[in-house]
Protein backbone atom coordinates (compact mmCIF):
# COMPACT_ATOMS: atom_id res chain seq x y z
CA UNK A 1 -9.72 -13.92 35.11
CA UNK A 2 -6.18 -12.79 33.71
CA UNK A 3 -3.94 -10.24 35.52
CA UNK A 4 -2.23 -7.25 34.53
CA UNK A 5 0.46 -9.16 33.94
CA UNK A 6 -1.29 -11.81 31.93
CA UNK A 7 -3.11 -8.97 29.62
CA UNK A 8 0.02 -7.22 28.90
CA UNK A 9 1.79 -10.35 27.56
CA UNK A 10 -1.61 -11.43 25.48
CA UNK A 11 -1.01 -8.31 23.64
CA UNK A 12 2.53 -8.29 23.43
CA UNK A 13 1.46 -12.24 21.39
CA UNK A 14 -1.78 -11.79 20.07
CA UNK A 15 -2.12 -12.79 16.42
CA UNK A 16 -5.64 -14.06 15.96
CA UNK A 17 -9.18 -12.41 16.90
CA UNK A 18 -9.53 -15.16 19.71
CA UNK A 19 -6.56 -14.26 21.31
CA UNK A 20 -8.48 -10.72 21.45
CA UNK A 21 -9.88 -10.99 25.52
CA UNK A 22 -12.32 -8.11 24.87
CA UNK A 23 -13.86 -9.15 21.22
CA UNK A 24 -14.32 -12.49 22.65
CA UNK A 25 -15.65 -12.07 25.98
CA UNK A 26 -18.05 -9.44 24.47
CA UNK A 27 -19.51 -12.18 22.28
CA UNK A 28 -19.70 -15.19 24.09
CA UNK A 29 -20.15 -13.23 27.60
CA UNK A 30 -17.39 -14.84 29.07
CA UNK A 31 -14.14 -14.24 31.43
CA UNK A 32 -10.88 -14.76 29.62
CA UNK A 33 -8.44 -17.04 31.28
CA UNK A 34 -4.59 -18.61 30.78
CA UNK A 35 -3.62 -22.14 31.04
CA UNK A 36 0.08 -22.42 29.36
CA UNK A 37 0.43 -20.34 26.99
CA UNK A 38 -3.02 -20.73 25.66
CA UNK A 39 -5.90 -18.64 26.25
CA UNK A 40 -9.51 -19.93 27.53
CA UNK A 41 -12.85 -18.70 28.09
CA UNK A 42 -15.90 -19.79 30.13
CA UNK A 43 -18.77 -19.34 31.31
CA UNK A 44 -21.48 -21.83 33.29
CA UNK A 45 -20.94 -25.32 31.29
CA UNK A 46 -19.25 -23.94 28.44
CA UNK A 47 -15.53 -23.68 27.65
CA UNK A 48 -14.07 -21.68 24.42
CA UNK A 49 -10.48 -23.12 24.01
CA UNK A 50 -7.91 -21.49 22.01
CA UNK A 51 -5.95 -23.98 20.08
CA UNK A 52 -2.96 -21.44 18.89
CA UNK A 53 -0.22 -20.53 21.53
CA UNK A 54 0.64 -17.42 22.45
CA UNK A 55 3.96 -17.18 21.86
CA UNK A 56 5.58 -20.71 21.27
CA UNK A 57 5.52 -22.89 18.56
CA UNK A 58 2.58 -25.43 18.34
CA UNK A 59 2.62 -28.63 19.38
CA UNK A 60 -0.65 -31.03 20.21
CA UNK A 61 0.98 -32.72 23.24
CA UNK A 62 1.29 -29.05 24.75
CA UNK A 63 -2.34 -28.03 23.81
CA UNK A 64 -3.96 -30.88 25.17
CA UNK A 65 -1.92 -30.85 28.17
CA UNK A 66 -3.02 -27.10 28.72
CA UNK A 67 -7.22 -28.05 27.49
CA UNK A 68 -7.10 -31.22 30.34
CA UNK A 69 -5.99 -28.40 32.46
CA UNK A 70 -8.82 -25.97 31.51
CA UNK A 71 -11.48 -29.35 31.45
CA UNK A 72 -10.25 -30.47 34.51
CA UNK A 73 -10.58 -26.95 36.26
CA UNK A 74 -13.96 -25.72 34.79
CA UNK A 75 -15.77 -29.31 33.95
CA UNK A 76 -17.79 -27.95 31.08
CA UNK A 77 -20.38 -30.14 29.67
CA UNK A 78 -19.50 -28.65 25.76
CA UNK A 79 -16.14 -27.57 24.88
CA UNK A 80 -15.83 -25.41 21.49
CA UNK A 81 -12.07 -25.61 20.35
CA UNK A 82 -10.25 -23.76 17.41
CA UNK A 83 -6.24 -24.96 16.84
CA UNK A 84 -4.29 -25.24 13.83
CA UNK A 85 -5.10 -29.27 13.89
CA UNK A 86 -7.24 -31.55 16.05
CA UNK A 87 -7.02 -35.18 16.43
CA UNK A 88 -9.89 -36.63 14.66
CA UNK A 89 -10.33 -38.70 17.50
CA UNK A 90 -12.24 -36.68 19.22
CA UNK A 91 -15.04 -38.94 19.47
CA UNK A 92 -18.61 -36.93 18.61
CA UNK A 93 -16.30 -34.06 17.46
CA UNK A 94 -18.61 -31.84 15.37
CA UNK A 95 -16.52 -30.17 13.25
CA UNK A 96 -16.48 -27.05 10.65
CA UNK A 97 -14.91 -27.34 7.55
CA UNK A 98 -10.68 -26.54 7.89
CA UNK A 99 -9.60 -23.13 6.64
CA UNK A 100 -6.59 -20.87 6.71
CA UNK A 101 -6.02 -17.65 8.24
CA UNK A 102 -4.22 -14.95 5.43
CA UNK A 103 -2.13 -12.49 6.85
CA UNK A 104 -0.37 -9.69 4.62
CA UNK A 105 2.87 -8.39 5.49
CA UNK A 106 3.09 -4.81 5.80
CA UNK A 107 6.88 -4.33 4.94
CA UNK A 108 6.68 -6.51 1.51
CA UNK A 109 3.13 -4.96 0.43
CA UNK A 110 3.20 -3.74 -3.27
CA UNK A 111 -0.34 -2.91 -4.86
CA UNK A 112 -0.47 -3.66 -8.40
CA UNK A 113 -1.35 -1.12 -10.87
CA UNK A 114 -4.64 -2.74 -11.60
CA UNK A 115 -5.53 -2.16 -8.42
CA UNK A 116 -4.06 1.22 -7.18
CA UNK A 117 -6.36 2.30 -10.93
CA UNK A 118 -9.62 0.34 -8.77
CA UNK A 119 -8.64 2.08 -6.33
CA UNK A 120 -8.59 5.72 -7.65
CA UNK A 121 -11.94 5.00 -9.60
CA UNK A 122 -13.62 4.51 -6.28
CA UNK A 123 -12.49 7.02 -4.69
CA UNK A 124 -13.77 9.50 -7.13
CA UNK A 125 -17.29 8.32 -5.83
CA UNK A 126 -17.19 7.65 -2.17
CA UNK A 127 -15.07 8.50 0.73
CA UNK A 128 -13.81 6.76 3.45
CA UNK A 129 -14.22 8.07 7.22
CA UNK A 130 -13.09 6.51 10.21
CA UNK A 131 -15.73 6.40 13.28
CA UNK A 132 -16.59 4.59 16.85
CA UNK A 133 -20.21 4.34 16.94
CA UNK A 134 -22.36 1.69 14.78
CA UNK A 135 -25.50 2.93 14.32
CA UNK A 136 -28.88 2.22 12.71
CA UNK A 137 -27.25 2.22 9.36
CA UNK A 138 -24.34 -0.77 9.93
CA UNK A 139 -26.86 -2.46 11.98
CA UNK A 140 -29.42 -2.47 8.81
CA UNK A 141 -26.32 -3.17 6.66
CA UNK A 142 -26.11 -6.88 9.00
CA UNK A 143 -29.46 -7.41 8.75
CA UNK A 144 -29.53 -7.70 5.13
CA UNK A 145 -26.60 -9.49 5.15
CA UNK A 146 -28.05 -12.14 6.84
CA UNK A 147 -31.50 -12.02 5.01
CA UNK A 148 -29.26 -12.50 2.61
CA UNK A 149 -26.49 -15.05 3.19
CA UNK A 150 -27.27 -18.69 4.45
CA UNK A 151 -24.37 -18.64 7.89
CA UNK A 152 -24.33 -20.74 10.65
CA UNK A 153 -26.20 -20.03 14.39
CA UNK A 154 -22.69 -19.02 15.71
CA UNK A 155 -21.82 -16.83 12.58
CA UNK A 156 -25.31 -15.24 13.05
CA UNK A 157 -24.65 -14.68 16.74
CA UNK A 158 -21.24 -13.03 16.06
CA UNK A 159 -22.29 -10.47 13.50
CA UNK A 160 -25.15 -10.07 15.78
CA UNK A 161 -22.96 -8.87 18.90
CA UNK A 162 -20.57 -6.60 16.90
CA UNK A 163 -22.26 -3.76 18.46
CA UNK A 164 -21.33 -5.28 21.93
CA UNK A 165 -17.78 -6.03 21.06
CA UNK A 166 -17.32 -2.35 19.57
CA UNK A 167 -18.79 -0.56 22.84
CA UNK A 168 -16.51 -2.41 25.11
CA UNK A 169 -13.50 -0.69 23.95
CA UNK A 170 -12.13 2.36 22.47
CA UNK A 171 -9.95 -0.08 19.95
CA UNK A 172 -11.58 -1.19 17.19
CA UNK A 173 -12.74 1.09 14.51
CA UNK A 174 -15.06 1.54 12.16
CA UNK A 175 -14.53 2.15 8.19
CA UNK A 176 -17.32 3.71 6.70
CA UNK A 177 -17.24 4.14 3.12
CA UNK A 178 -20.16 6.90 1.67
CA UNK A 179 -21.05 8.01 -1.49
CA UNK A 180 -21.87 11.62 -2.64
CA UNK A 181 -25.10 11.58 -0.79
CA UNK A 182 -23.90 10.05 2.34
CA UNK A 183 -25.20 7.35 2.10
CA UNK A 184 -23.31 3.91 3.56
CA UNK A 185 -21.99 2.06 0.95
CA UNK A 186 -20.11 -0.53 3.24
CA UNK A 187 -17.97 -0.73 6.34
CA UNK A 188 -14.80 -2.34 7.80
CA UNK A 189 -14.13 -3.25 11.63
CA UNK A 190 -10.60 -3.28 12.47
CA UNK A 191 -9.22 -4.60 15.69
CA UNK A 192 -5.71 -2.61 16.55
CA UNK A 193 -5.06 -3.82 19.87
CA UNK A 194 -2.43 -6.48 19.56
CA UNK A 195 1.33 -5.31 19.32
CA UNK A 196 2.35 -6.42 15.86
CA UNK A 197 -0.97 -7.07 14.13
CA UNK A 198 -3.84 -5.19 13.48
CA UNK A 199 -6.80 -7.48 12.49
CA UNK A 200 -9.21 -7.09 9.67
CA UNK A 201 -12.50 -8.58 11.74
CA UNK A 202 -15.72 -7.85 9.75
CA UNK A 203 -16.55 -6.26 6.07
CA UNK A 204 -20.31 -5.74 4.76
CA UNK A 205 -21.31 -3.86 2.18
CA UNK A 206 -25.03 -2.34 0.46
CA UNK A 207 -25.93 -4.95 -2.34
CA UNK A 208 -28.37 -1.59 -3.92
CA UNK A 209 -25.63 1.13 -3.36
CA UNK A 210 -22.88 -0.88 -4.89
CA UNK A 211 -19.64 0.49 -6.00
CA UNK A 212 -16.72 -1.26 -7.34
CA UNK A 213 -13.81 -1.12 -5.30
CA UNK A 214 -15.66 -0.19 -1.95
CA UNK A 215 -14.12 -2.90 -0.32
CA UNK A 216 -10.65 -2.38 -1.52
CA UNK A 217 -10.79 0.95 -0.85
CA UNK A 218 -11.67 0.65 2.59
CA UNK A 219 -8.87 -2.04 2.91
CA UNK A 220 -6.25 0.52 1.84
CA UNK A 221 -7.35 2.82 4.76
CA UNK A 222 -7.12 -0.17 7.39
CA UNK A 223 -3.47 -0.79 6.08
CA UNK A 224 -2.39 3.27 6.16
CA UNK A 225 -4.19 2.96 9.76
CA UNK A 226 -2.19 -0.15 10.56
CA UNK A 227 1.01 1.32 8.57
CA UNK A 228 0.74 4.74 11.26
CA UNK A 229 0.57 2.41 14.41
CA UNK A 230 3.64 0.36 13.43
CA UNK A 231 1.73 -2.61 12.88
CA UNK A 232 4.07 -5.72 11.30
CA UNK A 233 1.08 -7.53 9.74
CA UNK A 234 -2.43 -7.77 9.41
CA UNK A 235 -4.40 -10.54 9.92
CA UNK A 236 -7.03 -10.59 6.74
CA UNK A 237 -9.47 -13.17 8.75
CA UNK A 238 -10.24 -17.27 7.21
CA UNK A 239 -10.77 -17.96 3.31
CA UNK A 240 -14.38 -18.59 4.20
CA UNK A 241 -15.05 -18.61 -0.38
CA UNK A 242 -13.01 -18.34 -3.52
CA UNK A 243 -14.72 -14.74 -3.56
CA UNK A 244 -13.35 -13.79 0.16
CA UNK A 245 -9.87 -15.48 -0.58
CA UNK A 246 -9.62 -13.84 -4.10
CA UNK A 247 -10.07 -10.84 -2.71
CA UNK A 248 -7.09 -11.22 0.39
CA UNK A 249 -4.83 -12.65 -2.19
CA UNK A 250 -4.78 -9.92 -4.97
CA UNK A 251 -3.96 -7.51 -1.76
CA UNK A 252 -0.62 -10.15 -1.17
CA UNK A 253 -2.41 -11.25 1.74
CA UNK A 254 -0.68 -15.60 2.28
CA UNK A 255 -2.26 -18.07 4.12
CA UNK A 256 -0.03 -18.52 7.19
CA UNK A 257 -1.98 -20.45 9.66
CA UNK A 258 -4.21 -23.45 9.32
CA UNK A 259 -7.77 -23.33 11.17
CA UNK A 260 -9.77 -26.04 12.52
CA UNK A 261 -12.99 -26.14 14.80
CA UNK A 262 -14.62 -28.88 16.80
CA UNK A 263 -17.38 -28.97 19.07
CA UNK A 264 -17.46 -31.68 21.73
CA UNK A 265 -18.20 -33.16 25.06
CA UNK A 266 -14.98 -33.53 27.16
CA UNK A 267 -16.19 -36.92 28.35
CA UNK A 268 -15.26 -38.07 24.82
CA UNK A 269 -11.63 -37.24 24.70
CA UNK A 270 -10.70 -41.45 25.96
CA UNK A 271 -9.45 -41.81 22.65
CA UNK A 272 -7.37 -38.74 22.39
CA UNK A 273 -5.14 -39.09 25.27
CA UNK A 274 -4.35 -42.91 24.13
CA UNK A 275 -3.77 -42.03 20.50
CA UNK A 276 -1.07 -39.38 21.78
CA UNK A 277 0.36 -41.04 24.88
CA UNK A 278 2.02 -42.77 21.65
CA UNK A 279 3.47 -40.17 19.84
């Protein structure tokens, strides 16, 4: 487990969701640990290593160094690892296909006037309130989502657990955007617990109550939120589509970190350590 100590400098760094102890451990039911300035997290056979460092610059050598560590320590028999690159010699490396965390930078953010007009148009038919408890009505909002929308077992087990992860602490919010009957028309969860970054984690919206400019509307209250808190930046989450990146770019929102992911078995890594004992 991490110390006082430990958590205190974690959110002095944080800057992506996995360097967020309580989201994570709330989805994968593990304990958070430290090993350099990387974070890990296990449980039984399984490790979750964090590929981005905490507060120095990235460099392989360093992250492997600090995931023999972690392998050595908890000897899991599947390692899941996200970093901004990874070696493809990883042999039996499954991995996902690479990506790019957007962040948008709360002292340079102009809204266009196409927008701030989107924005004014929807709020003439919904309003936005901010609220701790999901209920039956985000929950059903998920579930169509992924009757919906082909996503991976992980991605399923994720949106699945947001419930878990929002109980855990009094942190994240949620953004509930409601039309004139009250009805949902779609929600935000925001994570605000880093220092400098607040983190823009989930967004789902009703495909029957639709209203242009939900989404951007409920944005706009995430970054006033984040704006009051003296947040530096938000995180906007991966490009996942053209549709999800359109929409973080016309905000400002710049890709700022690559994002890889690889599954493995640690007793594959042989061909790692030789390819970067030569570097």
């Amino acid at each position: 487990m991490i110390t006082s100590a430990e958590q205190d400098y974690i959110e002095d760094h944080a800057y992506v969701p996995e360097h967020i102890p309580h989201y994570v451990t709330a989805i994968s039911q593990t304990e958070p640990f430290i090993f350099g300035d990387f974070l890990a997290y296990a449980k039984k056979d399984h490790l979750i290593f964090v590929g981005y460092p905490l507060k120095e610059t990235f460099e392989e050598k360093k992250m492997k160094r600090a995931l023999d560590a972690a392998t050595r320590h908890f000897r899991p028999s599947e390692v899941a690892l996200t970093a901004p690159t990874i070696s493809p010699s990883i042999a039996g490396c499954l991995k996902n296909p690479s990506d790019h965390y957007y962040r948008l930078d709360l002292s340079a953010l102009s809204v266009p006037q196409k927008l701030r007009n989107m924005l004014k148009r929807a709020g003439q038919e919904i309003s936005v309130e901010r609220v701790k408890n999901f209920d039956r009505e985000h929950r059903q909002m998920v579930n169509n989502f992924l009757n919906s929308h082909p996503v991976d077992e992980a991605t399923q087990l994720i949106f699945e657990k947001i419930p878990e992860y929002i109980s855990v602490s009094n942190i994240p919010w949620i953004f509930d955007a409601r039309n004139r009957k009250g009805e949902l028309v779609a929600f935000d969860v925001a994570e605000f617990w880093p220092r400098h970054y607040a983190l823009y984690m989930f967004n789902f919206s009703s495909r029957s109550r639709y209203v242009p400019g939900a989404s951007d509307l409920l944005l706009s209250e995430v970054i006033r939120h984040a704006k009051a808190e003296h947040k530096r930046y938000i995180n906007l989450g991966l490009g996942i589509s053209p549709g999800v990146t359109f929409f973080k770019t016309k905000w400002g929102g710049k890709p700022f970190l690559p994002y890889a992911f690889c599954l493995y078995t640690p007793s594959r890594m042989e061909s790692l350590d030789s390819l970067l004992q030569k570097l």
